[in-house]
N, C-alpha and C. Protein backbone atom coordinates (compact mmCIF):
# COMPACT_ATOMS: atom_id res chain seq x y z
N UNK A 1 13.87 3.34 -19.79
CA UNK A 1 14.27 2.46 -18.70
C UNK A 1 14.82 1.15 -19.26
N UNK A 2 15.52 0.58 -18.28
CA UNK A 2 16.06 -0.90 -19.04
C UNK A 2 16.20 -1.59 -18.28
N UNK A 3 15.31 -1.75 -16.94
CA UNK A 3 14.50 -3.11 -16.09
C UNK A 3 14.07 -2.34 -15.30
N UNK A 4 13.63 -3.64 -14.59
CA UNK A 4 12.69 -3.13 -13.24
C UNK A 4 12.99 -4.18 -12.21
N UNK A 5 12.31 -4.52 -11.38
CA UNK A 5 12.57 -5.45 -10.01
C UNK A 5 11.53 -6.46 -10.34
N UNK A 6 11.64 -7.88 -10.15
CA UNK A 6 10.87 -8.64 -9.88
C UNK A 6 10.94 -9.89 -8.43
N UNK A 7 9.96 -10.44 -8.94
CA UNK A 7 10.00 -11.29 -7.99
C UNK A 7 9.45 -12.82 -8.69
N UNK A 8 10.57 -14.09 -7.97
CA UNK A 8 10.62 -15.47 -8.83
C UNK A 8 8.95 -16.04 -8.40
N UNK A 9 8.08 -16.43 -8.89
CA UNK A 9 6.76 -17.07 -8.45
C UNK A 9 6.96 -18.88 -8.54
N UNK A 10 7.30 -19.54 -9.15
CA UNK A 10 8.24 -20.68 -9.73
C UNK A 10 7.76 -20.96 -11.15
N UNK A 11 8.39 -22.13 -11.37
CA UNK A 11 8.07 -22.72 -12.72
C UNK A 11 7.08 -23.58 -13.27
N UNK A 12 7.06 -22.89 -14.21
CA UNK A 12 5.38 -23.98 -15.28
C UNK A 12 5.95 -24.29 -16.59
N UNK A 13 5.06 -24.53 -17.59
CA UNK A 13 5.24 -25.39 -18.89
C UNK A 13 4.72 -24.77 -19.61
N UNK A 14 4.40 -24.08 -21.17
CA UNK A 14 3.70 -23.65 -22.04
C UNK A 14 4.06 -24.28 -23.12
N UNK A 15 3.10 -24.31 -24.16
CA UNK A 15 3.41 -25.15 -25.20
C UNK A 15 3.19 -23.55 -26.60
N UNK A 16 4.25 -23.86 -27.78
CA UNK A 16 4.49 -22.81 -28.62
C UNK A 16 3.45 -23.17 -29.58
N UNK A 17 3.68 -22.26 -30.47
CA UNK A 17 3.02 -22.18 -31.85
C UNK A 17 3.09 -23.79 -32.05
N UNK A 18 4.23 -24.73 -31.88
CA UNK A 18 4.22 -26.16 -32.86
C UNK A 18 4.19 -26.98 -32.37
N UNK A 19 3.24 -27.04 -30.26
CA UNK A 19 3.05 -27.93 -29.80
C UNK A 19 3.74 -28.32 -29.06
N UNK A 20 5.27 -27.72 -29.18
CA UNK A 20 6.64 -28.44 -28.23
C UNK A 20 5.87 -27.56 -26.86
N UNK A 21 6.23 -28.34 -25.79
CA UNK A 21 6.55 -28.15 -24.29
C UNK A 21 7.52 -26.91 -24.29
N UNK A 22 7.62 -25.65 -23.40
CA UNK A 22 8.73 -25.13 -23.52
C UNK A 22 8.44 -24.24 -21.82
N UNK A 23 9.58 -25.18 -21.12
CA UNK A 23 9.97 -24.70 -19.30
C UNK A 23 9.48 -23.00 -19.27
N UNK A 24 8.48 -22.79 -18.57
CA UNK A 24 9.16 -21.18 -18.21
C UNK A 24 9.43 -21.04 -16.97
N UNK A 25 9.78 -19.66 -16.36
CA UNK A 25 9.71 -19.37 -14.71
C UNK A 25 8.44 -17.95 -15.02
N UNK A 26 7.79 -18.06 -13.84
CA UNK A 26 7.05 -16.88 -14.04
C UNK A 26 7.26 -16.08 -12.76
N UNK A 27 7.33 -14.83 -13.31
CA UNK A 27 8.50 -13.69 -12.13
C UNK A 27 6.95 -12.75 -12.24
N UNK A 28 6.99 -12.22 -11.11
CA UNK A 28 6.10 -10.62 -10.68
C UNK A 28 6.77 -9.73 -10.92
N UNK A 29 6.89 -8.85 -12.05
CA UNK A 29 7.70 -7.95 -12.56
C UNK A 29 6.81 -6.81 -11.97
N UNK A 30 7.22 -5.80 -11.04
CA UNK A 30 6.76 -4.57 -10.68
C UNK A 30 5.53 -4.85 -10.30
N UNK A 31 4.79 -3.66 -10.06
CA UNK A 31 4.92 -2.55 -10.80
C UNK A 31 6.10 -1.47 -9.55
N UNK A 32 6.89 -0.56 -9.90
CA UNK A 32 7.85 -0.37 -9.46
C UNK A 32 7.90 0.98 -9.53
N UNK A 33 7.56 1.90 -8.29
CA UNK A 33 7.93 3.06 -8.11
C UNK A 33 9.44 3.44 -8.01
N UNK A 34 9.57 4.89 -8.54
CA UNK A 34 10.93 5.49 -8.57
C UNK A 34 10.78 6.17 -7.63
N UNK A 35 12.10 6.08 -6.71
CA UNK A 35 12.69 6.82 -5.15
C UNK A 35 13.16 8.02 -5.62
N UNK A 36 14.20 7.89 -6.45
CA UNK A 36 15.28 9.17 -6.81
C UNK A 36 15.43 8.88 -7.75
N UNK A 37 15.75 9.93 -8.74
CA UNK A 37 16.62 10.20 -9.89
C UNK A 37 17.75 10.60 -10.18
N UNK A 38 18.83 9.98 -10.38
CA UNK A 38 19.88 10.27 -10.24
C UNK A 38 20.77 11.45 -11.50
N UNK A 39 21.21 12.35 -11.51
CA UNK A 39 21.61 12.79 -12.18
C UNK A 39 23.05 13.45 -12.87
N UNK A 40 23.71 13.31 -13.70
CA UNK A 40 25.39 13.25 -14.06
C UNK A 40 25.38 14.88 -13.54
N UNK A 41 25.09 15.42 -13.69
CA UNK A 41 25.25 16.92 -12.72
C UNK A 41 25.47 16.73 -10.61
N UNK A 42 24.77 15.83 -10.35
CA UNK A 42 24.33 15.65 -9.13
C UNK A 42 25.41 14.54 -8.57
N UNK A 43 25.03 13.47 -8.65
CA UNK A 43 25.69 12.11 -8.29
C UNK A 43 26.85 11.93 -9.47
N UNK A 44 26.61 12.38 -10.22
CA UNK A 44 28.21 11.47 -11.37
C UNK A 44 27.57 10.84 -12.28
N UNK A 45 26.36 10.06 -12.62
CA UNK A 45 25.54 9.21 -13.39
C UNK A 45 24.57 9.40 -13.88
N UNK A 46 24.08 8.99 -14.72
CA UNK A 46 22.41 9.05 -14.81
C UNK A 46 21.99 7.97 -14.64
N UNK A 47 20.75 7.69 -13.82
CA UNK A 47 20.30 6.18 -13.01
C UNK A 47 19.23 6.44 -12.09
N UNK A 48 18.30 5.80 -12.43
CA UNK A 48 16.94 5.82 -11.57
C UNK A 48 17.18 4.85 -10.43
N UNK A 49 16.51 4.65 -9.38
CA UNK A 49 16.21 3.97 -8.02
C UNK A 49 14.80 3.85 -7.94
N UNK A 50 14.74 2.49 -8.29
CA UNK A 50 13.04 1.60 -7.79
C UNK A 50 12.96 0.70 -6.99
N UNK A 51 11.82 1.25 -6.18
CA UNK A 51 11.65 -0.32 -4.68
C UNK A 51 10.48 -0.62 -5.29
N UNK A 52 10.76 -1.93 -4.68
CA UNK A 52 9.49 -3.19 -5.03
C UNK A 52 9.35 -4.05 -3.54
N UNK A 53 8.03 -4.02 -3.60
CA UNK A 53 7.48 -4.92 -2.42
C UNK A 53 7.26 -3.92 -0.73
N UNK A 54 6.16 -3.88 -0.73
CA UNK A 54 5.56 -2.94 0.74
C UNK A 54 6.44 -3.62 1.42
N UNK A 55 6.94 -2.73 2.87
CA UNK A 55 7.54 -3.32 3.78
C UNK A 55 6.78 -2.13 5.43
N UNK A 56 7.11 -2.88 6.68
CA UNK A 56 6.39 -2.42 7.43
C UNK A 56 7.29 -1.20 7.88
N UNK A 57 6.75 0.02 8.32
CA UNK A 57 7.42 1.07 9.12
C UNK A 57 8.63 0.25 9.81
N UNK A 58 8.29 -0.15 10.53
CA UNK A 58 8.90 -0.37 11.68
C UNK A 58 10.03 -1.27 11.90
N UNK A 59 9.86 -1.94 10.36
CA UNK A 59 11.68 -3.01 9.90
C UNK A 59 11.87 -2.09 8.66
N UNK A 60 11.72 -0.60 8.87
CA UNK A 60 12.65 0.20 7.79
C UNK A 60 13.81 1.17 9.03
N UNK A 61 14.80 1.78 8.60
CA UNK A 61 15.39 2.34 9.15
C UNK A 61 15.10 3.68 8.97
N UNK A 62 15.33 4.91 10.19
CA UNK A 62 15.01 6.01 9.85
C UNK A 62 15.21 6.83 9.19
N UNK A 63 16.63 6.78 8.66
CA UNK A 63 17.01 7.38 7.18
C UNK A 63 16.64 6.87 5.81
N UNK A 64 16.24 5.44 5.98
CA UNK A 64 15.53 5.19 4.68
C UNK A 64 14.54 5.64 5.22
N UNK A 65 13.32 5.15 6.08
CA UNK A 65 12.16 5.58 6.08
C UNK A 65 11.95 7.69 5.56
N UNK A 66 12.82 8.37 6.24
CA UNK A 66 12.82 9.62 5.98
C UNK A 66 13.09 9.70 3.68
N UNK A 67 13.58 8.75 3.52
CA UNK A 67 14.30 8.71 2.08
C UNK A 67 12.97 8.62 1.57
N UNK A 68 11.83 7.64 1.81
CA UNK A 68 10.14 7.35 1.22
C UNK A 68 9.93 8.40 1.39
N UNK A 69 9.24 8.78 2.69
CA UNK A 69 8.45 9.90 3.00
C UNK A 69 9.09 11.35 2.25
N UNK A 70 9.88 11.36 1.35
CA UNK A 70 9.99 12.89 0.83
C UNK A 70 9.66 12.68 -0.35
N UNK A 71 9.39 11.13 -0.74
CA UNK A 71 8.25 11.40 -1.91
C UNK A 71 7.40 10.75 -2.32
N UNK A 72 7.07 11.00 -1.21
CA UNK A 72 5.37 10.24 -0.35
C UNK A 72 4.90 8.75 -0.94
N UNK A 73 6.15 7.48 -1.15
CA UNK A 73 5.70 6.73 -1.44
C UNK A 73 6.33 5.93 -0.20
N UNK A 74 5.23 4.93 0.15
CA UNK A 74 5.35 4.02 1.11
C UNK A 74 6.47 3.00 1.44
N UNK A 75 7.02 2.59 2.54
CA UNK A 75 8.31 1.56 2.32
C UNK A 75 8.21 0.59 2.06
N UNK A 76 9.47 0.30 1.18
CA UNK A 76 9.77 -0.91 0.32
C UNK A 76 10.75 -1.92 1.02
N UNK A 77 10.85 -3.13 0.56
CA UNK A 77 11.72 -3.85 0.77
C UNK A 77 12.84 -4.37 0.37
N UNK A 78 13.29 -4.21 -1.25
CA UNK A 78 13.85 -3.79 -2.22
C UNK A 78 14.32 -2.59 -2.95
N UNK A 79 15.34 -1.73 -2.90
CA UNK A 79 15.88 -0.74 -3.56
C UNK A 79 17.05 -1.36 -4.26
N UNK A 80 16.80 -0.85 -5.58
CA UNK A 80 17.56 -1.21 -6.99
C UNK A 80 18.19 0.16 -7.79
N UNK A 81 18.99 0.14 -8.40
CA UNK A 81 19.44 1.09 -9.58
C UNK A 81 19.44 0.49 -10.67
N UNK A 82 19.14 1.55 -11.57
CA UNK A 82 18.99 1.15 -13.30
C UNK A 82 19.11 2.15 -13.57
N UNK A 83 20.21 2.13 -14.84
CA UNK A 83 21.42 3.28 -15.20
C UNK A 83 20.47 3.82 -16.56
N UNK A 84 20.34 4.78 -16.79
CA UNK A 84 19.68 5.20 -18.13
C UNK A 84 20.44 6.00 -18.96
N UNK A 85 20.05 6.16 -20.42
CA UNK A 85 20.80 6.58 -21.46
C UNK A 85 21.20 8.27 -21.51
N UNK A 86 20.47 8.63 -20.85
CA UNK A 86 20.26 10.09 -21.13
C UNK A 86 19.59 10.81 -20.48
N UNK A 87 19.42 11.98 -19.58
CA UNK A 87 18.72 12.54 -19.32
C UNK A 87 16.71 12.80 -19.03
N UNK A 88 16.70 11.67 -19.61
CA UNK A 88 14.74 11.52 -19.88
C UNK A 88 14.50 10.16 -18.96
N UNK A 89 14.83 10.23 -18.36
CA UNK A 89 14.58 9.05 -17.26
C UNK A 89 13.35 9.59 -16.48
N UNK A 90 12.60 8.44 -15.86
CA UNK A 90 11.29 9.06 -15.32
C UNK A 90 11.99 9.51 -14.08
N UNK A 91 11.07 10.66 -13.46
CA UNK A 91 11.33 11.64 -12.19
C UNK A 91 10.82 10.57 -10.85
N UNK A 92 10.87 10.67 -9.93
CA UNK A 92 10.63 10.35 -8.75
C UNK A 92 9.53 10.66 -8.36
N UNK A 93 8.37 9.55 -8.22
CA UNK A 93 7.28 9.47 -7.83
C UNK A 93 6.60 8.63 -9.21
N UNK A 94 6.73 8.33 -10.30
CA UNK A 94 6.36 8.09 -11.44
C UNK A 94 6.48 6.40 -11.05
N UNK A 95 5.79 5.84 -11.81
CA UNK A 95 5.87 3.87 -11.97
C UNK A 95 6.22 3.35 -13.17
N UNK A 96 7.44 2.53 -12.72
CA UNK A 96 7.91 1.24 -14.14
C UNK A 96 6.97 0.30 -13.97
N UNK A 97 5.78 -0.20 -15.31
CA UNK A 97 5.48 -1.33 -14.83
C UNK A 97 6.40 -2.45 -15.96
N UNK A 98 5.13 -3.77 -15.85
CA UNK A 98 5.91 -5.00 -16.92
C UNK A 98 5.41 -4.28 -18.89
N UNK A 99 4.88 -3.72 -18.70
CA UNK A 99 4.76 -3.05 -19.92
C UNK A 99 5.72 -2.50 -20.44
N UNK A 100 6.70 -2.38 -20.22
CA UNK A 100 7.83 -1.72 -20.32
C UNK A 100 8.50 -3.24 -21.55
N UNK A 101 8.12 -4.69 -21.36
CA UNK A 101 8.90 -5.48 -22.47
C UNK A 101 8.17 -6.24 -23.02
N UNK A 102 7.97 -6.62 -24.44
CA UNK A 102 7.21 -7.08 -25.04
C UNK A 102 7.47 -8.60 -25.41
N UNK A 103 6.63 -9.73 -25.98
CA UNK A 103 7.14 -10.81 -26.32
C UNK A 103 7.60 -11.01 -27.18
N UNK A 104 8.88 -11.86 -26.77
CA UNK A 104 9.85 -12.00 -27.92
C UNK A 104 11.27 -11.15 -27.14
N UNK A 105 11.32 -10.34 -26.57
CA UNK A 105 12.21 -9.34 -26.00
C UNK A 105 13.33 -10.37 -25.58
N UNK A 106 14.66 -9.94 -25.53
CA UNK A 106 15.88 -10.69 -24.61
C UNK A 106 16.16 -9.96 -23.30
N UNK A 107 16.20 -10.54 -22.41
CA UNK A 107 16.11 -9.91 -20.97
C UNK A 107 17.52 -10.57 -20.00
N UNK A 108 18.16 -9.89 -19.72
CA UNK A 108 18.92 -10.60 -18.81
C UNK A 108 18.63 -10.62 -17.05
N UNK A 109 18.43 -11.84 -16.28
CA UNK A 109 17.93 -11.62 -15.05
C UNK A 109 19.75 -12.06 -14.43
N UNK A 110 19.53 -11.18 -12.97
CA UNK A 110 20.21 -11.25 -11.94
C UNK A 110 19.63 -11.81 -10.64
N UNK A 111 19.94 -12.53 -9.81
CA UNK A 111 18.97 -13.10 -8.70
C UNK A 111 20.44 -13.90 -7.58
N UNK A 112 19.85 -14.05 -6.64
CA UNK A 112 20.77 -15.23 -5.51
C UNK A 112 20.32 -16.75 -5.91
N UNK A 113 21.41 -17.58 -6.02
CA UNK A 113 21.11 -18.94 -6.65
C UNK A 113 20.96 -19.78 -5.17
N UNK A 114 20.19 -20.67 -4.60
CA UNK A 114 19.72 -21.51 -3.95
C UNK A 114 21.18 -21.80 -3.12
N UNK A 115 20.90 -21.18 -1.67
CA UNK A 115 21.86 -21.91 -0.78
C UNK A 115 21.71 -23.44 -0.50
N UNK A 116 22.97 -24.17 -0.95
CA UNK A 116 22.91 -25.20 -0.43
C UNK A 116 24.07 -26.02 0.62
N UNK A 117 24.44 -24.84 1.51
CA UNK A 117 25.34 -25.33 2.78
C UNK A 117 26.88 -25.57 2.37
N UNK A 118 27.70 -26.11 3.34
CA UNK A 118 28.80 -26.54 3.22
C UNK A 118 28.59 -28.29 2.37
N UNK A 119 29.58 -28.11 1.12
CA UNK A 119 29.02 -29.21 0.54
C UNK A 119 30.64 -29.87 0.08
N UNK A 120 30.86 -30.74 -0.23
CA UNK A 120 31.91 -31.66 -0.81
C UNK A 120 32.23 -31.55 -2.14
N UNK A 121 33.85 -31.67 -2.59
CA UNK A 121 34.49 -31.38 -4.11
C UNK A 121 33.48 -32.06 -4.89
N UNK A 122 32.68 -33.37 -4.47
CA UNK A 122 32.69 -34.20 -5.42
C UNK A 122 30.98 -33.39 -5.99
N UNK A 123 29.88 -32.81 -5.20
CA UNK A 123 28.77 -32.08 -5.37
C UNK A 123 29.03 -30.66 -5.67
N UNK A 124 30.13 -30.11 -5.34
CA UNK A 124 30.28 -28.68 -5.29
C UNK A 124 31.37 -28.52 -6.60
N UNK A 125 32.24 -29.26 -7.16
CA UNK A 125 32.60 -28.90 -8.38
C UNK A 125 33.02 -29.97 -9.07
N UNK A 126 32.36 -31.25 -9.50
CA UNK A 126 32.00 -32.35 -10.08
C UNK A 126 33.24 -33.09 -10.15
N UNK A 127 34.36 -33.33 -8.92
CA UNK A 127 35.38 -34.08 -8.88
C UNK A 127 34.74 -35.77 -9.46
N UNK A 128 35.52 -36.50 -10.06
CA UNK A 128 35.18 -37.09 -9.98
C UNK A 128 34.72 -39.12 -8.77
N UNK A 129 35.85 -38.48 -7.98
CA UNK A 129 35.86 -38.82 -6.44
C UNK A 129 37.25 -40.02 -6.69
N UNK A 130 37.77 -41.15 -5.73
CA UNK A 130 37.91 -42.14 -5.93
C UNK A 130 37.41 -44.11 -6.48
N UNK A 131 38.42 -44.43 -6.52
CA UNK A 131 37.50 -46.08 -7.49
C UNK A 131 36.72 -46.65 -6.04
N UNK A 132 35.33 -47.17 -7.00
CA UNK A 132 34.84 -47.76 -6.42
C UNK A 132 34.86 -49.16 -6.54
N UNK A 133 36.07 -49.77 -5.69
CA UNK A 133 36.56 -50.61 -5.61
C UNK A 133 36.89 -51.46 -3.74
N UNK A 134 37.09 -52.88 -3.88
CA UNK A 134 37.30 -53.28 -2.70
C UNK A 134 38.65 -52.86 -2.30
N UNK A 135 39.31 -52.16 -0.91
CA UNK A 135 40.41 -51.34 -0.46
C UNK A 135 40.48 -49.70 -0.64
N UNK A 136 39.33 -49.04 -1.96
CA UNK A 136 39.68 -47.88 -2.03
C UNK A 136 39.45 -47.15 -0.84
N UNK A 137 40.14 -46.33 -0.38
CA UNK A 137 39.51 -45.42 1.44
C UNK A 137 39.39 -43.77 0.93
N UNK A 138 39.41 -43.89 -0.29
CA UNK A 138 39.23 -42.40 -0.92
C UNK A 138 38.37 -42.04 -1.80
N UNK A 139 36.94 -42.64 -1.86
CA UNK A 139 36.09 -42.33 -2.16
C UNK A 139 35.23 -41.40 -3.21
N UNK A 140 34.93 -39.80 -1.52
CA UNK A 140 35.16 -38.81 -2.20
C UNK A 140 36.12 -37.62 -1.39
N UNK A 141 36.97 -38.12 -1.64
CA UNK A 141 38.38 -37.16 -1.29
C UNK A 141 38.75 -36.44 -2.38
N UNK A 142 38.99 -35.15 -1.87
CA UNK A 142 39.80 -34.27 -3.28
C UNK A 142 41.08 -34.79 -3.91
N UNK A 143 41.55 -35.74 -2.84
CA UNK A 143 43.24 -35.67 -3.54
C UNK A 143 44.08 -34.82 -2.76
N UNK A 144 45.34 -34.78 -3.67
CA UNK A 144 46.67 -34.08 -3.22
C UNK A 144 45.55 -32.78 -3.54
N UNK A 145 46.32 -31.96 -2.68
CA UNK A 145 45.83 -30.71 -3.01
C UNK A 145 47.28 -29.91 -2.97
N UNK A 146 48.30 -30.17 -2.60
CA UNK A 146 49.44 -29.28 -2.56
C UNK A 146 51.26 -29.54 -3.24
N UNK A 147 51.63 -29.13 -3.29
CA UNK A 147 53.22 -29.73 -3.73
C UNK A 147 54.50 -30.21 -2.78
N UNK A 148 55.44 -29.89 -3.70
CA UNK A 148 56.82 -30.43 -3.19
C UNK A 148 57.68 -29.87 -1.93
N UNK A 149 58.79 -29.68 -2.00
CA UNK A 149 59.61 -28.73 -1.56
C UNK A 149 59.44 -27.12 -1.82
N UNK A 150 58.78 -27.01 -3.65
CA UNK A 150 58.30 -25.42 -3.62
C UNK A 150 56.62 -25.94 -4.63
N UNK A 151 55.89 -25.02 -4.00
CA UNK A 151 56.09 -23.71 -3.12
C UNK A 151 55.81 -23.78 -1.60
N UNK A 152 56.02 -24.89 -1.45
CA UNK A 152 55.18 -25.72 -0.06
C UNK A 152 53.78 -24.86 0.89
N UNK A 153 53.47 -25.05 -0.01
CA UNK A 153 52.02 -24.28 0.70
C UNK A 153 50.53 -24.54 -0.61
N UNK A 154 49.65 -24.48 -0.07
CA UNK A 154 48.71 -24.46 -0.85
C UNK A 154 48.17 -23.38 -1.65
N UNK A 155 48.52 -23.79 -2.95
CA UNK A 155 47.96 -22.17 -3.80
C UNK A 155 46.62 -22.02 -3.53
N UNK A 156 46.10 -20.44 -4.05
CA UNK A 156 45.15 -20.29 -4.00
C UNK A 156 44.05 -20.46 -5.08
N UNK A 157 42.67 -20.63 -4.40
CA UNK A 157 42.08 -21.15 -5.77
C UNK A 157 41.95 -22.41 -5.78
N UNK A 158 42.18 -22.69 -5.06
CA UNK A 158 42.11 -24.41 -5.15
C UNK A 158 40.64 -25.15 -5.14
N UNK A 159 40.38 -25.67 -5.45
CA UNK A 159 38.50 -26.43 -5.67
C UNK A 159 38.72 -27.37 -4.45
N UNK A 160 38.02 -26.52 -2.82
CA UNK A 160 38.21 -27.46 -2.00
C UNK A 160 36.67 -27.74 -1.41
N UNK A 161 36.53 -28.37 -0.69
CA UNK A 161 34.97 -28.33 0.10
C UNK A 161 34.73 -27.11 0.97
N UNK A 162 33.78 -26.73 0.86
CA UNK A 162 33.27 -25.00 1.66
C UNK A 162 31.40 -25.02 1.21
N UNK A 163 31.42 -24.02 1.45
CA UNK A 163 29.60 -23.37 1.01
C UNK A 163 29.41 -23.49 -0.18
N UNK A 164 28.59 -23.78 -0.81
CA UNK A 164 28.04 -24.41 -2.19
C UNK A 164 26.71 -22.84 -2.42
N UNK A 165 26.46 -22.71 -3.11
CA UNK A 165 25.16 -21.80 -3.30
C UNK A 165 25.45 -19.69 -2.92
N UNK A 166 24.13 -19.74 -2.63
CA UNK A 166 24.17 -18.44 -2.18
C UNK A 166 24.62 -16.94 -2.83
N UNK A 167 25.14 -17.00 -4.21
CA UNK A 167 25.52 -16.27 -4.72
C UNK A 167 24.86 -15.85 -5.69
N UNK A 168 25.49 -14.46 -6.06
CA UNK A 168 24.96 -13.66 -7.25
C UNK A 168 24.81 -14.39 -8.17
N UNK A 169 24.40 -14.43 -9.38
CA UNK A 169 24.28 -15.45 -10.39
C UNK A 169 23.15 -14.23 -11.73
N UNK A 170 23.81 -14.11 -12.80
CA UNK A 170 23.62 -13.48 -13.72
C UNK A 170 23.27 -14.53 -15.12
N UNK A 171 22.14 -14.93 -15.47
CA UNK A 171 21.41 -15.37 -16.85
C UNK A 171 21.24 -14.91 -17.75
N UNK A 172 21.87 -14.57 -18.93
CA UNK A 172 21.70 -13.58 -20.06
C UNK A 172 20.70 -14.15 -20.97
N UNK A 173 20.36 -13.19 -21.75
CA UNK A 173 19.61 -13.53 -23.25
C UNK A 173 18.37 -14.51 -23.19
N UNK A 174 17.82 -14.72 -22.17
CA UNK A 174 16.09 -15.28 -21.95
C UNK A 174 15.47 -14.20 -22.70
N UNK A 175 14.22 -15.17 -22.95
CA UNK A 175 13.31 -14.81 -23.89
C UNK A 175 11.91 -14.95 -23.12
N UNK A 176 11.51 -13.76 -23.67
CA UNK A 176 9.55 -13.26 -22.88
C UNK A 176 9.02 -14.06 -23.58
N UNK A 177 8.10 -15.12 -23.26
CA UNK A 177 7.49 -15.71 -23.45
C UNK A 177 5.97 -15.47 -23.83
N UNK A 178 5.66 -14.77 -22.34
CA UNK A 178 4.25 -14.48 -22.01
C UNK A 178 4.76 -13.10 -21.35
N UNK A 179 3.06 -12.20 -21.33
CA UNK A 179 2.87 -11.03 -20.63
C UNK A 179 1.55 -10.96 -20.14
N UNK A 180 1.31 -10.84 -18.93
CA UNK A 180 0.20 -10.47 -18.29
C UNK A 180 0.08 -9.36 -17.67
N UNK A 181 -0.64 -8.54 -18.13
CA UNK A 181 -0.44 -7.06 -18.07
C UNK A 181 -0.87 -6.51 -16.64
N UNK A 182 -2.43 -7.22 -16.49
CA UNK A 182 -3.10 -6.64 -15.34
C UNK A 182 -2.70 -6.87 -14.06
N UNK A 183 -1.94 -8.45 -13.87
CA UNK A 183 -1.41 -8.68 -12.53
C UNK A 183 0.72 -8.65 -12.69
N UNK A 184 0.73 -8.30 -13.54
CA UNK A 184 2.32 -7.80 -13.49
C UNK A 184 3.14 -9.17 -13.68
N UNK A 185 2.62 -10.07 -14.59
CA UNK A 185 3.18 -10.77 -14.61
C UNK A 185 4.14 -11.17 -16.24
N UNK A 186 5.44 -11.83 -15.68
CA UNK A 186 6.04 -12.22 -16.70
C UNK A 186 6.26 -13.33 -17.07
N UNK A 187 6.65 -14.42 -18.53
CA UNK A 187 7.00 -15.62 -18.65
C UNK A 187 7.99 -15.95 -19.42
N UNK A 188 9.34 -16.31 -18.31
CA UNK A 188 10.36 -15.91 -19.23
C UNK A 188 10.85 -17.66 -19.62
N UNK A 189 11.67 -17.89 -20.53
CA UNK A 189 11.78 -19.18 -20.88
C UNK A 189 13.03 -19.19 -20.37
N UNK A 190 13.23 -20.61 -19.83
CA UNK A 190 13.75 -21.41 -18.95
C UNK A 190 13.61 -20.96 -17.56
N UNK A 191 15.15 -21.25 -16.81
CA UNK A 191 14.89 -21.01 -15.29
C UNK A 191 15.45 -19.72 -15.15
N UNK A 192 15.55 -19.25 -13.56
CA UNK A 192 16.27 -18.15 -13.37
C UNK A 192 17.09 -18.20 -12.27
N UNK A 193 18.32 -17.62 -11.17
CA UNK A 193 18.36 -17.78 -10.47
C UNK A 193 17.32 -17.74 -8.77
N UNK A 194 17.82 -18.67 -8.18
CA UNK A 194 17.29 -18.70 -6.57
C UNK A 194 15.58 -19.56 -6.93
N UNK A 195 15.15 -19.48 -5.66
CA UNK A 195 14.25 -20.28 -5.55
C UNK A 195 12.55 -19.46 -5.69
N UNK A 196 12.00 -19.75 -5.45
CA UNK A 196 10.21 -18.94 -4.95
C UNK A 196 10.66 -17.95 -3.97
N UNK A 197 9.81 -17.17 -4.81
CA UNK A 197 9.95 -15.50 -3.88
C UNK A 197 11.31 -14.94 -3.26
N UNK A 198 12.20 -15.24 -4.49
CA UNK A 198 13.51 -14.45 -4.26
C UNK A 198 13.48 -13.19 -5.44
N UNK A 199 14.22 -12.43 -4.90
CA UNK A 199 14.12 -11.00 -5.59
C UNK A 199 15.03 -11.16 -7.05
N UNK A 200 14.96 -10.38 -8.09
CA UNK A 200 15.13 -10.21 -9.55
C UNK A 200 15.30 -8.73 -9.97
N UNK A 201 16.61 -9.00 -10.58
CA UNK A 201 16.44 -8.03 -11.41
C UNK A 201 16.64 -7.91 -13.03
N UNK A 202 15.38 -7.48 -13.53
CA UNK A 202 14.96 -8.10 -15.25
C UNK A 202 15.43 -6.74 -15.63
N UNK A 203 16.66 -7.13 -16.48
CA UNK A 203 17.06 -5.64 -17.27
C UNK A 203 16.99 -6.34 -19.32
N UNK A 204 16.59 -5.27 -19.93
CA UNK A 204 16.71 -5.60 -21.37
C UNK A 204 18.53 -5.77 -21.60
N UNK A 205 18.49 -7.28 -22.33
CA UNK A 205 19.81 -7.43 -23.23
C UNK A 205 20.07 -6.28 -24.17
N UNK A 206 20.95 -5.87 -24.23
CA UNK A 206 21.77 -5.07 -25.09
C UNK A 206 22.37 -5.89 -26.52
């Protein structure tokens, strides 16, 4: 296997072998039942499917709910894929836990980064605004944003004010810090994306 699902708990401090301070985030890595197994004969791929986190009957839909019940594990709230090397992937019904990465390991996490609304050039992509001076009326204005006679229109791409946040957001090459085996916990150094109790997905760096 080469991750599993977690979940962000927030951030603490540990100190190393030489005393330095060093940020971690601590994530609930699994433990993570497999739905299906996917197979290059079958689907085109080889790739397991793990949910993480109980969810109630009754905010599952009936084709997922029918998707649990054929292999008798309870509904989730999270369904993930993780692509495997070869044929020996665990079968459906089997558990990924955090045992699966050791300390010291490089892990790359995937997560949603912190919505923060419709926001301005000067917060949303570090314009540096207008002088702050007596008469300036342009503050934090983007500026010209367009041209001449050609192409008279506004290209695209342009760094204008809109929604700030909310997106996919991919962290490579963190480092396991800590492992706590019995309650599924992980300690990865630095931050990760999104906030407390947003969903993760911890796959090993390549």
């Amino acid at each position: 296997m080469s991750g599993l699902i977690g979940k962000k708990l927030g951030m603490t401090q540990v100190f190393d072998e030489t005393g330095k301070i060093v940020p971690v985030s601590i994530i609930q890595a699994g433990p993570c039942p497999v739905i299906q197994r996917k197979t290059s004969g079958k689907e085109g791929y080889e790739a397991v499917q793990l949910g993480f986190s109980d969810a109630r009957e009754k905010c599952v839909t009936k084709p997922l709910l029918g998707h649990f019940k054929k292999v008798g594990i309870s509904p989730k709230r999270v369904l993930k894929e993780f692509r495997v090397t070869d044929e020996k992937g665990d079968e459906a019904g089997a558990t990924v836990s955090v045992e699966m990465f050791e300390i010291g390991t490089r892990v790359t996490i995937t997560g949603t980064s912190r919505g923060k609304g419709f926001q301005g050039v000067i917060k949303r992509w570090g314009f540096s605004g207008g002088d702050d001076t007596h008469g300036c009326t342009t503050h934090r204005m983007p500026g010209s944003i367009g041209a001449s006679a050609w192409p008279s229109r506004v290209r695209k791409n342009v760094k204008l004010p809109g929604r700030m946040g909310g997106v996919r957001v991919t962290v490579k090459n963190l480092t396991v810090v800590g492992i706590d085996k019995e309650r599924s916990l992980l300690w990865v150094r630095g931050c990760v994306p999104g906030g407390p109790n947003g969903y993760l997905e911890i796959r090993k760096s390549s």
